[in-house]
Protein backbone atom coordinates (compact mmCIF):
# COMPACT_ATOMS: atom_id res chain seq x y z
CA UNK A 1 -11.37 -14.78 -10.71
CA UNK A 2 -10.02 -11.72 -9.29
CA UNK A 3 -13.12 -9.37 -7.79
CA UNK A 4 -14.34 -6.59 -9.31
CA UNK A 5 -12.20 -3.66 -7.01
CA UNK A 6 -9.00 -5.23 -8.18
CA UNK A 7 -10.58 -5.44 -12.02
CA UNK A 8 -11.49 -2.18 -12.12
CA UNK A 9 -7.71 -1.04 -10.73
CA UNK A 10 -6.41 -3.56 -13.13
CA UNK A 11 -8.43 -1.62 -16.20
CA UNK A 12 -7.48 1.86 -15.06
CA UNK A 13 -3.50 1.01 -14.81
CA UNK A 14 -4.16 -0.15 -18.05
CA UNK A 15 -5.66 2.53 -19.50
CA UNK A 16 -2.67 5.44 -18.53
CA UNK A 17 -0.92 3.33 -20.71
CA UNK A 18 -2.57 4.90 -23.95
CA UNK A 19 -3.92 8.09 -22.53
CA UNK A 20 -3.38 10.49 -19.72
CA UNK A 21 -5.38 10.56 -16.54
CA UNK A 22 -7.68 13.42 -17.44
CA UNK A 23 -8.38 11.77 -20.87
CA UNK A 24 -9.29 8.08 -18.90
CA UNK A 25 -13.04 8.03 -18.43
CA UNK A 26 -15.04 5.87 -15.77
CA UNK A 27 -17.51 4.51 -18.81
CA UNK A 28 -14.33 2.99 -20.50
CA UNK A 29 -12.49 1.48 -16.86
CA UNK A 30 -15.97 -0.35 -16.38
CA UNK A 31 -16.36 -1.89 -19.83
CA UNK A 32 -12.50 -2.77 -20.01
CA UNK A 33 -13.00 -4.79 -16.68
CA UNK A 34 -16.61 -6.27 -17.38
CA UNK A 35 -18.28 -4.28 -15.01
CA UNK A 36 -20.94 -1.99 -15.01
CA UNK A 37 -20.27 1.63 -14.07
CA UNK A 38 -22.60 1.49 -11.07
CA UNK A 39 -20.40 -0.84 -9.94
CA UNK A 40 -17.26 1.10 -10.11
CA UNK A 41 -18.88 4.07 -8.05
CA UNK A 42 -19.51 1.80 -5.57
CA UNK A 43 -16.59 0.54 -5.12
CA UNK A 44 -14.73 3.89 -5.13
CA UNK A 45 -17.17 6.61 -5.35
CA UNK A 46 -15.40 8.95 -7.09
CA UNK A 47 -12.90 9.10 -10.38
CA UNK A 48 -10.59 10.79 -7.65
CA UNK A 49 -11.80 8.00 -5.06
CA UNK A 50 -10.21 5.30 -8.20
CA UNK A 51 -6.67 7.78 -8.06
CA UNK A 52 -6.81 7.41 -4.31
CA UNK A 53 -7.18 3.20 -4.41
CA UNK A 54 -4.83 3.19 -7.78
CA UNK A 55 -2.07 4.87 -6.09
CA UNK A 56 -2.39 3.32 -2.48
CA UNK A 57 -2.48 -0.06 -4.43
CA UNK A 58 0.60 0.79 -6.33
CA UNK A 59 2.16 1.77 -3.46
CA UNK A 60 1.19 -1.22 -0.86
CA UNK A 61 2.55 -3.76 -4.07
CA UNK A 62 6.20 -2.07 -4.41
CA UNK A 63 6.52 -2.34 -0.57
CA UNK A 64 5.50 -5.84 -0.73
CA UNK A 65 7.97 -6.08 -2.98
CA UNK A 66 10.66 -4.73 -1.26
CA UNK A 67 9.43 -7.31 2.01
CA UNK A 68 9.82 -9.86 -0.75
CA UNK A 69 13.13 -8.90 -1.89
CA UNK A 70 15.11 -8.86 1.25
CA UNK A 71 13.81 -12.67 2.03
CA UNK A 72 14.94 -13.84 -2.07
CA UNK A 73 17.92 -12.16 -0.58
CA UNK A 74 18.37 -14.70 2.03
CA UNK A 75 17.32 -17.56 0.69
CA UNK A 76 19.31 -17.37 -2.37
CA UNK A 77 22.56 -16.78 -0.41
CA UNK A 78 21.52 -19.17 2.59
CA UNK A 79 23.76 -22.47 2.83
CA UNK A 80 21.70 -25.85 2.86
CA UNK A 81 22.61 -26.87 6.48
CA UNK A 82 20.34 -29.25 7.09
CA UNK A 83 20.55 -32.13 3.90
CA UNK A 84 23.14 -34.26 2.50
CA UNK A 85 24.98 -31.51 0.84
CA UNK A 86 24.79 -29.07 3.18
CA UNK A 87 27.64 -26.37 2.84
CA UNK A 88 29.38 -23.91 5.22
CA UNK A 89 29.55 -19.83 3.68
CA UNK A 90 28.72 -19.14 0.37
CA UNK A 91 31.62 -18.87 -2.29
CA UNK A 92 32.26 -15.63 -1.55
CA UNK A 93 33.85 -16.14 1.76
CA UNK A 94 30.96 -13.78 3.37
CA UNK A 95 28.28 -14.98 5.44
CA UNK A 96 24.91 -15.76 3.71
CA UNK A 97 22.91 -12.47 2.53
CA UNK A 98 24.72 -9.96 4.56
CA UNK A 99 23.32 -6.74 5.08
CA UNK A 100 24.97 -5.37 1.23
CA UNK A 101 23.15 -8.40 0.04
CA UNK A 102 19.86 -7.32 1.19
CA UNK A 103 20.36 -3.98 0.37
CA UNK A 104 21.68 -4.61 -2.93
CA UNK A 105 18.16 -6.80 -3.44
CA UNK A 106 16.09 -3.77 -2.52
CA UNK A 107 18.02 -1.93 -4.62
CA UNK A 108 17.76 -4.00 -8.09
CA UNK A 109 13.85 -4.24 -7.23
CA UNK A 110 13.70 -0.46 -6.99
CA UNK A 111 15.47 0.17 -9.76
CA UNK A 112 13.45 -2.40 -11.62
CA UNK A 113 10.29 -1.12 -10.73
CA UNK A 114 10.57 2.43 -10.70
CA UNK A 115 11.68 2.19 -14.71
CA UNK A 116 8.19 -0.16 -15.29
CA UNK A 117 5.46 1.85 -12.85
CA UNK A 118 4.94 5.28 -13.28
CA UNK A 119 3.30 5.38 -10.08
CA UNK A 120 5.97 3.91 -7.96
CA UNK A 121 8.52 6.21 -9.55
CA UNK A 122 5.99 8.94 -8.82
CA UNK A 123 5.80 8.19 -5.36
CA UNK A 124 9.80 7.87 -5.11
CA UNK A 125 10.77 11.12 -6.91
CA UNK A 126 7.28 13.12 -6.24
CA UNK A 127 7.72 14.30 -10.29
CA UNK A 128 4.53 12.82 -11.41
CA UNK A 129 4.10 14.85 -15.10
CA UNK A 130 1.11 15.43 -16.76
CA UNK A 131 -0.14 11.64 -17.27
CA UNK A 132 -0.72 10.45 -13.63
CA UNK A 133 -3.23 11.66 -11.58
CA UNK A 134 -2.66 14.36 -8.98
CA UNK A 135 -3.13 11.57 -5.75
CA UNK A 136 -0.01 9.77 -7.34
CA UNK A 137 2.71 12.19 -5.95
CA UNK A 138 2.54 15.61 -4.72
CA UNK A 139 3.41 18.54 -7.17
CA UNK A 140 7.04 19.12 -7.94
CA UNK A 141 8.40 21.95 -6.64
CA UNK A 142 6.01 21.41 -3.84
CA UNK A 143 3.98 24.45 -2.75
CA UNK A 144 6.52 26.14 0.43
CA UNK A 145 3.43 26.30 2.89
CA UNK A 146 -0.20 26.17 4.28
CA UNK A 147 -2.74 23.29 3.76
CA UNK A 148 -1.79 22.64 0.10
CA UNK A 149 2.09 21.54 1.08
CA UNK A 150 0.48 18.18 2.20
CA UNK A 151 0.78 15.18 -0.01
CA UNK A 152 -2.40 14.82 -1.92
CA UNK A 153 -4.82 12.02 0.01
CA UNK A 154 -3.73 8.60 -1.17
CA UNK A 155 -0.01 9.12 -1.77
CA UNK A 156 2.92 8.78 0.20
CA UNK A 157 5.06 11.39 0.18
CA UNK A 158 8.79 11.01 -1.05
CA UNK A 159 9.87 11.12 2.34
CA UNK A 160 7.82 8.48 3.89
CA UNK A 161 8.38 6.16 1.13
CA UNK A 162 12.17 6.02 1.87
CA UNK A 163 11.04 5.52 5.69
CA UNK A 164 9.12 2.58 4.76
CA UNK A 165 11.69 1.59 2.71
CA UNK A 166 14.42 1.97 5.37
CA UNK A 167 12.65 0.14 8.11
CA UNK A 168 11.94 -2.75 6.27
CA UNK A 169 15.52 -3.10 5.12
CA UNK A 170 17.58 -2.41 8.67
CA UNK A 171 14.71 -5.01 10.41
CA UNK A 172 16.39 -7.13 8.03
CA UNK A 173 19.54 -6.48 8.80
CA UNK A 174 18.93 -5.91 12.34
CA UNK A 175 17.20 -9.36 12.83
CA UNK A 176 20.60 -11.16 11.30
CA UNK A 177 22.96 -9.15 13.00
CA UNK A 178 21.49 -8.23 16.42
CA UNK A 179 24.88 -6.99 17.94
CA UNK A 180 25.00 -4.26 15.32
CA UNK A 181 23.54 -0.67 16.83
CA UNK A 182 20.32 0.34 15.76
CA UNK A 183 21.25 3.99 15.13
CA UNK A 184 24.20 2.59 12.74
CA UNK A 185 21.97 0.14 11.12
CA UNK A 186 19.30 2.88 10.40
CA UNK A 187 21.71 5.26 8.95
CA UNK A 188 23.44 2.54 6.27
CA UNK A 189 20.02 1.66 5.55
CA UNK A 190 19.23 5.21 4.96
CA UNK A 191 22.28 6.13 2.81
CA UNK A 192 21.04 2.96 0.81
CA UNK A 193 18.05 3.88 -0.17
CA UNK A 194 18.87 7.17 -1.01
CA UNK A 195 22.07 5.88 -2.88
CA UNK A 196 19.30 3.93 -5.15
CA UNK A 197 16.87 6.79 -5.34
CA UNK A 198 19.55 8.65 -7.01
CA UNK A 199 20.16 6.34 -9.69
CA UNK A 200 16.13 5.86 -9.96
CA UNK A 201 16.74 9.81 -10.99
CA UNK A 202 19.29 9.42 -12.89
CA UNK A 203 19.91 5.52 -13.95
CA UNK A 204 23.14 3.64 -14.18
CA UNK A 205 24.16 1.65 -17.21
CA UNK A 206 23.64 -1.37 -15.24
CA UNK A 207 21.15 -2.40 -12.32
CA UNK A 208 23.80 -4.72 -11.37
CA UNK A 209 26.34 -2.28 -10.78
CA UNK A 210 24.26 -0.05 -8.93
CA UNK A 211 23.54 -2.73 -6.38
CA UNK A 212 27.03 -3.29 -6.10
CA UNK A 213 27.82 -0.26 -4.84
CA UNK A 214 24.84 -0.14 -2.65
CA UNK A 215 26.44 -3.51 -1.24
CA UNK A 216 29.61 -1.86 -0.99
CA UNK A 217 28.73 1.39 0.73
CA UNK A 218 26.51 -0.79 3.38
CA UNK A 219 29.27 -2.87 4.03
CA UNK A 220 32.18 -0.04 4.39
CA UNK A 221 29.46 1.58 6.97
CA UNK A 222 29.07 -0.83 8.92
CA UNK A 223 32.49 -2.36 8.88
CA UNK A 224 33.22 0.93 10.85
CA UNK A 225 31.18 -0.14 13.87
């Protein structure tokens, strides 16, 4: 049984579903996961101390996600070189999940994700609206300076988001293809993720096509080193 932090999370991702964050009250998180309210403050203090862990949650899960995606990449393209019926390159003529294959699979579980969790598209686009609490993106435009032009506490902002997202995907394709230069590997990875962010903005008719041009620009970068 899952414990009561990650019930209590559970209940109040559930609850933006019918109502707005300023309309969600503790009372009703506690009841919906079979807790009592002294136990939610406990656990988080604060309604804004439950925004904080909601959105860092959120967060922490598409990441994991991403991590996730770039080794489905690889083992779905890998040859079986080991058994009976092992095989050489995959029917493409490419070697197994190059680096367009492992962006394009960060890419369809962006895409994916950012059209199912408000909070991770949040996060991605910092445009959070009026039914996500402030911690889940900073305010769009973004004040131009002083204290309040920080992220709110608990969210990434837009920027450091794609970083994560960029260093996950060139170790990938840095750990495969080692003679490849960093600096080169950084900047397809880059352009890839921002390539995808822009469809997250504005989507394609097809997740599949969008990886395949994500695939495509990767691989015409890198071809040029």
């Amino acid at each position: 049984m899952p414990a009561a932090r990650e019930l209590l999370l559970d209940a109040a991702f559930t609850a933006l579903g019918t109502r707005p964050w300023h309309g969600v009250r503790m009372v009703d998180v506690a009841a919906a996961a079979g807790v009592s309210r002294q136990t939610l403050y406990n656990e988080f203090g604060s309604k804004d101390g439950l925004a904080r862990a909601l959105v860092r949650r959120e967060a922490e899960t598409f990441l994991a996600g991403v991590e996730h995606s770039l080794a489905t990449a690889r083992d779905a393209t890998a040859p079986d070189t080991t058994g009976p019926d092992a095989t050489g390159p995959d029917t493409a003529g490419r070697d197994p999940a190059d680096a367009g294959d492992r962006c394009a699979a960060a890419a369809l579980w962006t895409l994916r994700t950012a059209r199912a969790n408000p909070f991770v598209r949040a996060a991605l686009t910092g445009c959070r609206g009026d039914r996500l609490p402030p911690a889940a993106a900073p305010s769009v435009p973004a004040p131009r300076a002083g204290r309040e032009a920080r992220p709110p506490r608990g969210a990434l902002s837009p920027g450091a988001l794609v970083g994560r997202i960029r260093d996950s995907v060139a170790g990938a394709v840095g750990a495969d293809a080692p003679g490849l230069p960093p600096d080169a590997v950084l900047r397809a990875c880059e352009a890839a993720v921002r390539l995808t962010l822009s469809y997250v903005v504005a989507p394609a008719p097809s997740d599949e096509e969008v990886a395949a041009e994500v695939a495509g620009l990767v691989r015409a970068l890198l071809a040029q080193e």
